[in-house]
Every structure is written in structure tokens, then in C-alpha cells.
C-alpha atoms as a PDB file:
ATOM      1  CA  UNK A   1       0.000   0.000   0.000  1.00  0.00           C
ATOM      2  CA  UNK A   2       0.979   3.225  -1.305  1.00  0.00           C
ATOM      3  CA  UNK A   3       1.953   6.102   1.603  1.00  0.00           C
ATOM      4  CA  UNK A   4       0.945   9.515   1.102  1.00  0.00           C
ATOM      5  CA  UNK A   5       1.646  12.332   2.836  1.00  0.00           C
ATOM      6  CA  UNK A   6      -0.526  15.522   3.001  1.00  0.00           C
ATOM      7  CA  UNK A   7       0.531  19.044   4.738  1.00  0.00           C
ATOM      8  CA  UNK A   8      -2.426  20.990   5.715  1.00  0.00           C
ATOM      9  CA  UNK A   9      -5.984  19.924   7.638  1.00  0.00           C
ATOM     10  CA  UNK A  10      -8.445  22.722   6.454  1.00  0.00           C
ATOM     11  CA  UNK A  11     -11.851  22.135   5.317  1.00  0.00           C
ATOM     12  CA  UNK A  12     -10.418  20.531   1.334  1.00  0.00           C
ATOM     13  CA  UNK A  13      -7.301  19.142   3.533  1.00  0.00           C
ATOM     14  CA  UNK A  14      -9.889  17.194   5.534  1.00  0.00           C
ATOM     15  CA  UNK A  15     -11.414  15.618   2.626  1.00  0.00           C
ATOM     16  CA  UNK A  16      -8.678  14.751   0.995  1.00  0.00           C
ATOM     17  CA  UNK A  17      -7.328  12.726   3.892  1.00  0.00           C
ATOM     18  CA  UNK A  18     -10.384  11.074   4.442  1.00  0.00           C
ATOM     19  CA  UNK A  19     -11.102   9.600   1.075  1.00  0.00           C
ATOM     20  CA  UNK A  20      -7.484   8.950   0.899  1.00  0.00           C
ATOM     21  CA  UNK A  21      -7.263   6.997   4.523  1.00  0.00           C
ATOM     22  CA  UNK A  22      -9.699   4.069   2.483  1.00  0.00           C
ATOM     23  CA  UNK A  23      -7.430   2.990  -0.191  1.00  0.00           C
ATOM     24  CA  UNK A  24      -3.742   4.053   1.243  1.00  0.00           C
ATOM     25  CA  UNK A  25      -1.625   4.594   4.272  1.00  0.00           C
ATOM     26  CA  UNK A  26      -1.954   8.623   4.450  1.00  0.00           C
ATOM     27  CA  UNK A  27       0.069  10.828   7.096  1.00  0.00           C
ATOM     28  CA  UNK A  28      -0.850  14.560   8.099  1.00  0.00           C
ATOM     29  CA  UNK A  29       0.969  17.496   9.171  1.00  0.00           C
ATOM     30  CA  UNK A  30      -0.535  20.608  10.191  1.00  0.00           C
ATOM     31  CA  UNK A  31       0.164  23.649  12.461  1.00  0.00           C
ATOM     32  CA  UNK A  32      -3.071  23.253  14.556  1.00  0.00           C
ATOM     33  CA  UNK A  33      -3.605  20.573  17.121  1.00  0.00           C
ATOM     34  CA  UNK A  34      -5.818  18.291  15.178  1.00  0.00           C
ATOM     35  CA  UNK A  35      -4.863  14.840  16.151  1.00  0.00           C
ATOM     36  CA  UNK A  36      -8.450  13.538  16.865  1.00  0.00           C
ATOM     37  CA  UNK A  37      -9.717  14.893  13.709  1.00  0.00           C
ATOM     38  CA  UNK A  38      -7.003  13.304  11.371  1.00  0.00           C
ATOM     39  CA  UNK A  39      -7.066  10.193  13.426  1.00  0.00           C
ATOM     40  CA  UNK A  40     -10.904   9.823  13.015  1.00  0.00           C
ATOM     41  CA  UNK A  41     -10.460  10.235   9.278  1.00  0.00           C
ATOM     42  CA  UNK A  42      -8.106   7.228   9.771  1.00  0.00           C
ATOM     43  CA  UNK A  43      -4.862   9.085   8.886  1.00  0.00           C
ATOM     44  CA  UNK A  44      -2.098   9.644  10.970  1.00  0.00           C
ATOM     45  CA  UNK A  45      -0.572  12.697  12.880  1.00  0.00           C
ATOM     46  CA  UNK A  46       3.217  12.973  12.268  1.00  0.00           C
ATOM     47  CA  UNK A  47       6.129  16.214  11.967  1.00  0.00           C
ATOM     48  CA  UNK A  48       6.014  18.177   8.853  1.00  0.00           C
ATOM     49  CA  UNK A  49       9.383  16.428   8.015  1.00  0.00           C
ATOM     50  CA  UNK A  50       7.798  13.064   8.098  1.00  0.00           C
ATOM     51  CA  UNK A  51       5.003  14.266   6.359  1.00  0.00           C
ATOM     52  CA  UNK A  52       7.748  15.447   3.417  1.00  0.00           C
ATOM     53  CA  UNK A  53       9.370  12.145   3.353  1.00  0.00           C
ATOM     54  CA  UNK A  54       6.761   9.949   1.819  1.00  0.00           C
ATOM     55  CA  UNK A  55       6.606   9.200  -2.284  1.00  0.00           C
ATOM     56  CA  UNK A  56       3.672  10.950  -2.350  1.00  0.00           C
ATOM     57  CA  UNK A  57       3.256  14.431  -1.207  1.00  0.00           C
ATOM     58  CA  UNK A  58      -0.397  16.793  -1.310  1.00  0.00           C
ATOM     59  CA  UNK A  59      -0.131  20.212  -0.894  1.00  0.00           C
ATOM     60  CA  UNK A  60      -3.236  21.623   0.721  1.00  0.00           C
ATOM     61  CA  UNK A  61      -2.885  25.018   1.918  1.00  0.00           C
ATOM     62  CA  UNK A  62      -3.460  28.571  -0.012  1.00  0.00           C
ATOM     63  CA  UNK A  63      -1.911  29.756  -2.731  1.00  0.00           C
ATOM     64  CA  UNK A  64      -0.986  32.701  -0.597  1.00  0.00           C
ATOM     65  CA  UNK A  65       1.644  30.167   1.651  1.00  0.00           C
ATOM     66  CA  UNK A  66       2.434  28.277  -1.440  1.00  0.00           C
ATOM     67  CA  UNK A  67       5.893  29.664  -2.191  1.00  0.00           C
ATOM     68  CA  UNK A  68       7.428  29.392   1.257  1.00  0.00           C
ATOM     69  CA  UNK A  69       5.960  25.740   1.807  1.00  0.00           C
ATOM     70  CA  UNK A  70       7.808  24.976  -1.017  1.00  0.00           C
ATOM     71  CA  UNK A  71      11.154  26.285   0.033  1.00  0.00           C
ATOM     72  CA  UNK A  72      10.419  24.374   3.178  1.00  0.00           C
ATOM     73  CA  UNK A  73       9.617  21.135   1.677  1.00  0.00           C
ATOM     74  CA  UNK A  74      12.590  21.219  -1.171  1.00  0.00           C
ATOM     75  CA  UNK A  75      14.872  19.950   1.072  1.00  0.00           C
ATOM     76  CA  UNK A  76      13.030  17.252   2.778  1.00  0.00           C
ATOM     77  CA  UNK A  77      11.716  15.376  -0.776  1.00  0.00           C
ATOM     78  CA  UNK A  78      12.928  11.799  -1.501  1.00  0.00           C
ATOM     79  CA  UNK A  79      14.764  11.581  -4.487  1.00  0.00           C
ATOM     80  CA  UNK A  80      11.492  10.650  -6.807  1.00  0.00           C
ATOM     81  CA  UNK A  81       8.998  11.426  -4.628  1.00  0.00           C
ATOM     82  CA  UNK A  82       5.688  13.218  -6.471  1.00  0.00           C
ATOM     83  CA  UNK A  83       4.431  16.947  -5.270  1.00  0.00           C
ATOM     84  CA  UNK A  84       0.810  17.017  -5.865  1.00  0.00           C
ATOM     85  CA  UNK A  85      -1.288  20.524  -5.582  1.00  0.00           C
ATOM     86  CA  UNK A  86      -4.531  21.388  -5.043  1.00  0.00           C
ATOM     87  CA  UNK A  87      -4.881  25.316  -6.163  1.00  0.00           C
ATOM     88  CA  UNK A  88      -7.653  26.552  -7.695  1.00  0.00           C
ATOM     89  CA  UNK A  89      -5.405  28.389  -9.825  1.00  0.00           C
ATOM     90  CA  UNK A  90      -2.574  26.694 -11.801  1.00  0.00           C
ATOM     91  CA  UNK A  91      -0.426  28.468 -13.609  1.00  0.00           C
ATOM     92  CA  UNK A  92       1.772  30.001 -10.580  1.00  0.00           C
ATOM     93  CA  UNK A  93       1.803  27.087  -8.824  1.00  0.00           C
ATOM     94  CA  UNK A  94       3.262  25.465 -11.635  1.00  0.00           C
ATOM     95  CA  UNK A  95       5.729  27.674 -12.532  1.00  0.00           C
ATOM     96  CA  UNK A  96       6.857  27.586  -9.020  1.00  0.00           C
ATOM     97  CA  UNK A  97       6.803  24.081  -8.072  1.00  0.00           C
ATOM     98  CA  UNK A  98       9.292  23.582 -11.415  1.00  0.00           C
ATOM     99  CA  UNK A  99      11.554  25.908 -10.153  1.00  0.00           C
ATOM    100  CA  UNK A 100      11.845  25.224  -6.275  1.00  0.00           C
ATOM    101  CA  UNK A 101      11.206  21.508  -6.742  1.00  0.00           C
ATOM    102  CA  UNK A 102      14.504  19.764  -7.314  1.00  0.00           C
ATOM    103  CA  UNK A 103      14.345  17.833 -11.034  1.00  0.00           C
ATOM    104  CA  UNK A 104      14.542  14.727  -9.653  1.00  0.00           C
ATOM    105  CA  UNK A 105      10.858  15.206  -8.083  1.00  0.00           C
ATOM    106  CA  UNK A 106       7.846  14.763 -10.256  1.00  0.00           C
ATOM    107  CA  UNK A 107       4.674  17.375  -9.796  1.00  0.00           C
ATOM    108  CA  UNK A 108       1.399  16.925 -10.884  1.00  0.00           C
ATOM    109  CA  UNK A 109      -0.543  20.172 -10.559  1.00  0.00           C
ATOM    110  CA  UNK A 110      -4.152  19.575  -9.961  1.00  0.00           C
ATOM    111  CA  UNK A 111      -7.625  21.272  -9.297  1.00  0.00           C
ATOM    112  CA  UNK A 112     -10.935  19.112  -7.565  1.00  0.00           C
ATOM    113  CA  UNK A 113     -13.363  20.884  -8.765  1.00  0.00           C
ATOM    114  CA  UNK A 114     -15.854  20.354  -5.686  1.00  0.00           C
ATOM    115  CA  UNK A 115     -15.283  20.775  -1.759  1.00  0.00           C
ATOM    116  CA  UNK A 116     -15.977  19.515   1.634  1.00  0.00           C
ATOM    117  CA  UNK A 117     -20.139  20.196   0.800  1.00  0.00           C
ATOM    118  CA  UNK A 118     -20.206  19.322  -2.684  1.00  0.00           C
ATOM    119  CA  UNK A 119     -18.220  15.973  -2.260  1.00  0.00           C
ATOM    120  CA  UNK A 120     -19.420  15.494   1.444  1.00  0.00           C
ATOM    121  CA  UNK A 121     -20.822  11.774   0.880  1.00  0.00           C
ATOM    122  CA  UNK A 122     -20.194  11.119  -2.547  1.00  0.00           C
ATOM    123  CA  UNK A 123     -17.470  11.682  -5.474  1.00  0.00           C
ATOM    124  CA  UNK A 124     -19.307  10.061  -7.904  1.00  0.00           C
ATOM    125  CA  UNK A 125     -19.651  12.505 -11.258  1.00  0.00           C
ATOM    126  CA  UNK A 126     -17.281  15.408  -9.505  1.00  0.00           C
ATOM    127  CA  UNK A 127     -14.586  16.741 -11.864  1.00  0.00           C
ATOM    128  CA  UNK A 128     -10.989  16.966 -10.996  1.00  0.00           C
ATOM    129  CA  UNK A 129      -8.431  18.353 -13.619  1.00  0.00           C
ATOM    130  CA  UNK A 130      -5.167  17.331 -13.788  1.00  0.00           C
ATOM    131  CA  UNK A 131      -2.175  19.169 -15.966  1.00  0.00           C
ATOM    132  CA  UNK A 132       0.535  16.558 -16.318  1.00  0.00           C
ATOM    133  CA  UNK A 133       3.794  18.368 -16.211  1.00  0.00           C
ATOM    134  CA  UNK A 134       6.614  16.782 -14.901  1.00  0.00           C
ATOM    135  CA  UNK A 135       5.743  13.168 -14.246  1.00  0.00           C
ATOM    136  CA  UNK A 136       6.149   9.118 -15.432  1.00  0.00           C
ATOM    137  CA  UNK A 137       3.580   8.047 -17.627  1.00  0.00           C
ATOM    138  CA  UNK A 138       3.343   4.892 -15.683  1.00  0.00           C
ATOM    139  CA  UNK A 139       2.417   6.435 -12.643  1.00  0.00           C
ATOM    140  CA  UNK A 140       0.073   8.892 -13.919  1.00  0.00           C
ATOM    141  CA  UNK A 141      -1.684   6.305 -15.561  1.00  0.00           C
ATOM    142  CA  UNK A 142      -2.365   5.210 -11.787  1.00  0.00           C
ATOM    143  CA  UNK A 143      -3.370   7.603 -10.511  1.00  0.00           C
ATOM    144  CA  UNK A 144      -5.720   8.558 -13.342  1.00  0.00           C
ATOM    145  CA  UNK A 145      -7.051   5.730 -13.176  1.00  0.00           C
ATOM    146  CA  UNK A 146      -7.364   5.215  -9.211  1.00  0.00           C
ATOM    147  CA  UNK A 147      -9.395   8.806  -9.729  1.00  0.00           C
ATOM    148  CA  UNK A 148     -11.861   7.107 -12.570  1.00  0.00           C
ATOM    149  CA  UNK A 149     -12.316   4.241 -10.353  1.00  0.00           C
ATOM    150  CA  UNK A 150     -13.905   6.778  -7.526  1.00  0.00           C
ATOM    151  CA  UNK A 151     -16.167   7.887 -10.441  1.00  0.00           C
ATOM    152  CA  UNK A 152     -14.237  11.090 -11.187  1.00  0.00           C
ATOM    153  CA  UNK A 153     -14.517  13.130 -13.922  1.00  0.00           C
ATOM    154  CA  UNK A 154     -10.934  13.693 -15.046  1.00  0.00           C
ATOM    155  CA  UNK A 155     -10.065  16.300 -17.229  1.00  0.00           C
ATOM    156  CA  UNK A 156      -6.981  17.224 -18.767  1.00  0.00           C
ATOM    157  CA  UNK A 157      -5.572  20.489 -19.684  1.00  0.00           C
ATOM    158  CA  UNK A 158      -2.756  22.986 -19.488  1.00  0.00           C
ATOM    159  CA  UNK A 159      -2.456  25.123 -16.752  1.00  0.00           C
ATOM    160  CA  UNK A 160      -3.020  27.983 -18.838  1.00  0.00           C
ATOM    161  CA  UNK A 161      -6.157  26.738 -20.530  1.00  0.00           C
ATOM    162  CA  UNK A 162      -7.405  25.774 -17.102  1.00  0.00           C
ATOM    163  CA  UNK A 163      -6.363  29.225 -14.855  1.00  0.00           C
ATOM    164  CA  UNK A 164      -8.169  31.336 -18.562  1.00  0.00           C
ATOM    165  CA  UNK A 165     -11.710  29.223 -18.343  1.00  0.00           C
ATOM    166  CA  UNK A 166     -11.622  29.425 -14.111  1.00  0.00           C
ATOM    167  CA  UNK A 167     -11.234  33.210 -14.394  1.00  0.00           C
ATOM    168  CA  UNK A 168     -15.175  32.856 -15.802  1.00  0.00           C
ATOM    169  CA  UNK A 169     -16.728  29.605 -13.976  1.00  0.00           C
ATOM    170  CA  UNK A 170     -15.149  29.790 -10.738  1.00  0.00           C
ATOM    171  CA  UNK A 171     -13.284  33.708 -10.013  1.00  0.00           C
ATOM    172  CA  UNK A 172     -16.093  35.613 -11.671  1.00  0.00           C
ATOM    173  CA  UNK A 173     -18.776  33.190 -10.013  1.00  0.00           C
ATOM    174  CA  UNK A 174     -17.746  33.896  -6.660  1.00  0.00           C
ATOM    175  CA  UNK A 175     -17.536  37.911  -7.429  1.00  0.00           C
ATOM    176  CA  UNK A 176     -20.916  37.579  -8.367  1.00  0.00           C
ATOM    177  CA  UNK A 177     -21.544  35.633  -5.215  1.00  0.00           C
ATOM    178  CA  UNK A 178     -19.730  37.897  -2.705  1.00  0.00           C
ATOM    179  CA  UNK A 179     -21.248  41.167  -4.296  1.00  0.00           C
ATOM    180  CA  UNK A 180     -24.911  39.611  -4.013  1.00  0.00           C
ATOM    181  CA  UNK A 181     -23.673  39.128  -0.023  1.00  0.00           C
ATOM    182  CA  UNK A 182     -22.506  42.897  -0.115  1.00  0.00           C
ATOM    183  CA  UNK A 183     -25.767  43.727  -1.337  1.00  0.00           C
ATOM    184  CA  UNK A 184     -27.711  42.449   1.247  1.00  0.00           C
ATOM    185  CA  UNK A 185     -29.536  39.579  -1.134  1.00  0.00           C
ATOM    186  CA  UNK A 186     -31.978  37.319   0.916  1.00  0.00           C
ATOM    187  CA  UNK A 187     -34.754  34.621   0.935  1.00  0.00           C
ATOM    188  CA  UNK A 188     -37.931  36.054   0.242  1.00  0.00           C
ATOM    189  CA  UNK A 189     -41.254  34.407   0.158  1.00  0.00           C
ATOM    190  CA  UNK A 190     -42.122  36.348  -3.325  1.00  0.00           C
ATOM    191  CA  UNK A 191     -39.295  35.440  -5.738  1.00  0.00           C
ATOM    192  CA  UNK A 192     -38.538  33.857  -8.881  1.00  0.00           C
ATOM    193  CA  UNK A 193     -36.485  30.243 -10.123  1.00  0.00           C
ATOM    194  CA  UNK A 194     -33.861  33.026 -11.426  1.00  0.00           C
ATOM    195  CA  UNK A 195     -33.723  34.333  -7.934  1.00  0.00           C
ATOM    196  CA  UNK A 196     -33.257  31.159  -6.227  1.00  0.00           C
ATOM    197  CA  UNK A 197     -30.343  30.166  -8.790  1.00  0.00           C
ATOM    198  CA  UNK A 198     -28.725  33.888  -7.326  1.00  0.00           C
ATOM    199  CA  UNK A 199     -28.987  32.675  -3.808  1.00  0.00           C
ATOM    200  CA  UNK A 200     -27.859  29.448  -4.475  1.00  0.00           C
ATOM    201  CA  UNK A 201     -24.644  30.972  -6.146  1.00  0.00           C
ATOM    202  CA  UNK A 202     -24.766  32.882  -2.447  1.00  0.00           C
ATOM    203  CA  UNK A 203     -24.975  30.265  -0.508  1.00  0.00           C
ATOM    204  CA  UNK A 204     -21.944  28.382  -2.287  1.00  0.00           C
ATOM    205  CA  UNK A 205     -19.742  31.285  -1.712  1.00  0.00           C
ATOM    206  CA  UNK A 206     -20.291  31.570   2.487  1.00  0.00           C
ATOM    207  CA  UNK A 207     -19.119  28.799   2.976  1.00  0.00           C
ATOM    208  CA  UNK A 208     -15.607  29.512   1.629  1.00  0.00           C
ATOM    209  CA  UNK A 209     -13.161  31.668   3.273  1.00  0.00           C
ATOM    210  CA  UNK A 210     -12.305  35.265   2.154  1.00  0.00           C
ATOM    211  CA  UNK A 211      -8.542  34.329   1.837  1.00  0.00           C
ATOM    212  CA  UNK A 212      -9.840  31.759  -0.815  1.00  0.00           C
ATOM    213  CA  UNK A 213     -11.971  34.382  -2.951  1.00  0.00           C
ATOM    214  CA  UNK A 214      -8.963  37.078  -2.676  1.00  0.00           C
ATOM    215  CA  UNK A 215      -6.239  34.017  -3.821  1.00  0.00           C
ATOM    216  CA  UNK A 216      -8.319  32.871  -6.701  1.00  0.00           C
ATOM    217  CA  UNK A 217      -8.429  36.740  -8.151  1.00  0.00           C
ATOM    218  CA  UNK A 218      -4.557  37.733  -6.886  1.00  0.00           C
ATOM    219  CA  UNK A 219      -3.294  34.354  -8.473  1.00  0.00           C
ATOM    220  CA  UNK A 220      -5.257  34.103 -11.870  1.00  0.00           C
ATOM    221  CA  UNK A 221      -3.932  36.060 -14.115  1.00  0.00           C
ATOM    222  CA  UNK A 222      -7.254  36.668 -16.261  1.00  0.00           C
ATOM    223  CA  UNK A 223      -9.403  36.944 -13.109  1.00  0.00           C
ATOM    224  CA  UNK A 224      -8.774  40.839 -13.072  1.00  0.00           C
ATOM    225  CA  UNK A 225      -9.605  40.976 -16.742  1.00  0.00           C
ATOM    226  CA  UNK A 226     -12.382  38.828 -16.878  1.00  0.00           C
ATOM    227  CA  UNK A 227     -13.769  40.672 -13.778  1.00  0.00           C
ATOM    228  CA  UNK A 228     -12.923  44.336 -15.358  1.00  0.00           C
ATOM    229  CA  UNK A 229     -15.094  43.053 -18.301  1.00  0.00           C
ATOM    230  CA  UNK A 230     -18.284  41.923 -16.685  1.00  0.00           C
ATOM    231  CA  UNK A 231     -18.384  44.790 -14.354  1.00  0.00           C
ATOM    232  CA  UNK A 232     -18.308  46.997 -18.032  1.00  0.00           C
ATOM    233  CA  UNK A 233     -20.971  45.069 -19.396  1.00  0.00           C
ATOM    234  CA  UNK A 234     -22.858  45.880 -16.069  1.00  0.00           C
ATOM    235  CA  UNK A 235     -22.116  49.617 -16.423  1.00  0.00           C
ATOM    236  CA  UNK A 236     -22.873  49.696 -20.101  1.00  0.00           C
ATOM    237  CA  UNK A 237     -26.748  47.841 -19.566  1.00  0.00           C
ATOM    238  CA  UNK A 238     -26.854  50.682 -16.777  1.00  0.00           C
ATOM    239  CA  UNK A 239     -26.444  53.133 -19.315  1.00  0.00           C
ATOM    240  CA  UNK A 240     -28.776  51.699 -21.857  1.00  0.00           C
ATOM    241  CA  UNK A 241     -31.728  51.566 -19.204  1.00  0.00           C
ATOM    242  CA  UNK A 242     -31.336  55.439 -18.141  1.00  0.00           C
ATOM    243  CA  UNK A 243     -31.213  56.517 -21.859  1.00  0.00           C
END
């Protein structure tokens, strides 16, 4: 049995470790004192060094810590170990996991497309993308295959493909989202479908953290643009109905 080792217990780390703990030996390091909560996922508390010496290695933390964890975790890698990531943006991550990694380490930069509600009982039909960039076919095989097997959705793409069509379904989503918060936006007993498909976009957003929604605009570099060009369209409809 494979051993994996994943740094970070948030809300996605949690998951991970969980689904994980079924199929493979999985050790977790984290800065908060969460050794009943990874042990009841069946997963193991060890050191962040331990956590960095296993053949498999899952980054989940923010984009925001990304850099230094990597400086931090450099040192520690086996000699052919694999660096996984979990970003919702991909093509920093990339470009800095190739250059703080040492060559000898495979990456595989990756993005689940659901989260601790969407994928609380089930992963059947959730989507995960996976941009193979430095990394043995034979083993990515596996693990593409271990993913199909939990009735994933894999899809394949560049990192640049994937951070340019995320700026639209998932940064410009959760604007949307956040702004309807910053509105004030509520039930109400006399609405519409269209209405309820607003709050549901709402209701998605709350539950993520505001360091998430500021990392997936900082770190995708089309979510400015993409977000400079709704807000225009917006303005310009604005203009049309005071004409």
C-alpha cells in the first residue's frame, strides 16, 4: 500500500485525507492541534518532516503560503517522490513548483473541482483536472485511473487553458456571489427560479473563506480581466436603461 503524505488539515485538507485513509496509508501534518480529527479520518498525525518524506506528497494550503511551503519542503523530498497541488489556480503554482522543486521530483498540478459540501458523501460525477507536467507516464496512468475508479470526472488540460476558463466559472462566479452578499440579497417568500439560482450561487460562496476568494483573483492572471469586463458590461446595460 501506497503512503501519502498531506501538509495541511483545512476544510479541502480534511477531505482529501479522508477519502485517501480508504485505499492508502496517508500521514498529516498541520500547524493546529488536530490529532483527533485526522485520526478519526483514519490518517495519521506525524512532523512536517515526516510528512515530506513519503513518495507521495499533497499540498493543501493557499496559494498565498504556497511559495514558502515549497522552500520548506525542497529539502526534505525523496529523491522521486511526487508533489501534488490542489490550487484553484494553476499556472503560478506550476511555474513555481518547477523551479523550487529539485528535477529529480515529479509534480502533478491539480484542481478538484468540488469541496468539503459538494463531495461530502459522494465523489461520484465530480470533476478533478489534472495538468501533467513533470511526471512518469506509468504512474500517472495510476493515478488517473485510481481517480476514474472513484467515479471522477478527469479532465486534462494545461495550466493555462485551465487558470483562462476558471477566471469565468469559478473567479467571476464567486464575485458575483460575494457582491450579491454585499448587497444584502436574501430569501424572500415572493421570488422567482432566477432568484433562487442567485442565492444558491450565495450560498456556495459563504461557505468559503475570504482568503480563498482574494487568492483565486490575486493568483489568476485573467481573473482581473475577466472581472474588469463583466463589471463593463454591467455599467454599459446601466447606461442603456437610463437613456
Amino acid at each position: 500500500m501506497s503512503s501519502i503524505g498531506i501538509i495541511g488539515f483545512g476544510r479541502f485538507g480534511e477531505l482529501t485525507t479522508r477519502y485517501l485513509s480508504t485505499d492508502f496509508k496517508v500521514v498529516v501534518s498541520t500547524r493546529s492541534n488536530k490529532n483527533r480529527e485526522i485520526l478519526a479520518c483514519g490518517a495519521r498525525p506525524v512532523s512536517f518532516e515526516n510528512a515530506c518524506e513519503q513518495p507521495i506528497l499533497i499540498l493543501c494550503m493557499p496559494i498565498s503560503t504556497m511559495q514558502e511551503t515549497l522552500r520548506q519542503v525542497a529539502p526534505l523530498l525523496r529523491e522521486g517522490a511526487l508533489v501534488i497541488d490542489v490550487c484553484s489556480v494553476k499556472v503560478y503554482p506550476v511555474q513555481w513548483m518547477k523551479e523550487l522543486l529539485p528535477e529529480p521530483v515529479s509534480i502533478l498540478p491539480t484542481h478538484p473541482m468540488f469541496g468539503p459540501d459538494s463531495a461530502a458523501d459522494s465523489l461520484k460525477e465530480q470533476k478533478i483536472v489534472l495538468c501533467p507536467e513533470r511526471i512518469d507516464d506509468n504512474q500517472y496512468k495510476k493515478i488517473k485511473n485510481w481517480l476514474k475508479q472513484k467515479d471522477l470526472v478527469v479532465i486534462e488540460t494545461t495550466a493555462k487553458e485551465h487558470d483562462e476558463k476558471i477566471a469565468v466559472s469559478l473567479s467571476l462566479t464567486h464575485f458575483i456571489g460575494r457582491s450579491l452578499s454585499a448587497f444584502g440579497a436574501q430569501d424572500l417568500d415572493i421570488d422567482t427560479e432566477g432568484y433562487k439560482r442567485l442565492m444558491h450561487i450565495l450560498g456556495v460562496v459563504n461557505h468559503d473563506t475570504w482568503q480563498l476568494f482574494k487568492d483565486m483573483h490575486t493568483y489568476n492572471p485573467y481573473a482581473k480581466q475577466k472581472r474588469n469586463a463583466f463589471m463593463k458590461a454591467m455599467a454599459n446595460i446601466d447606461e442603456r436603461l437610463i437613456k
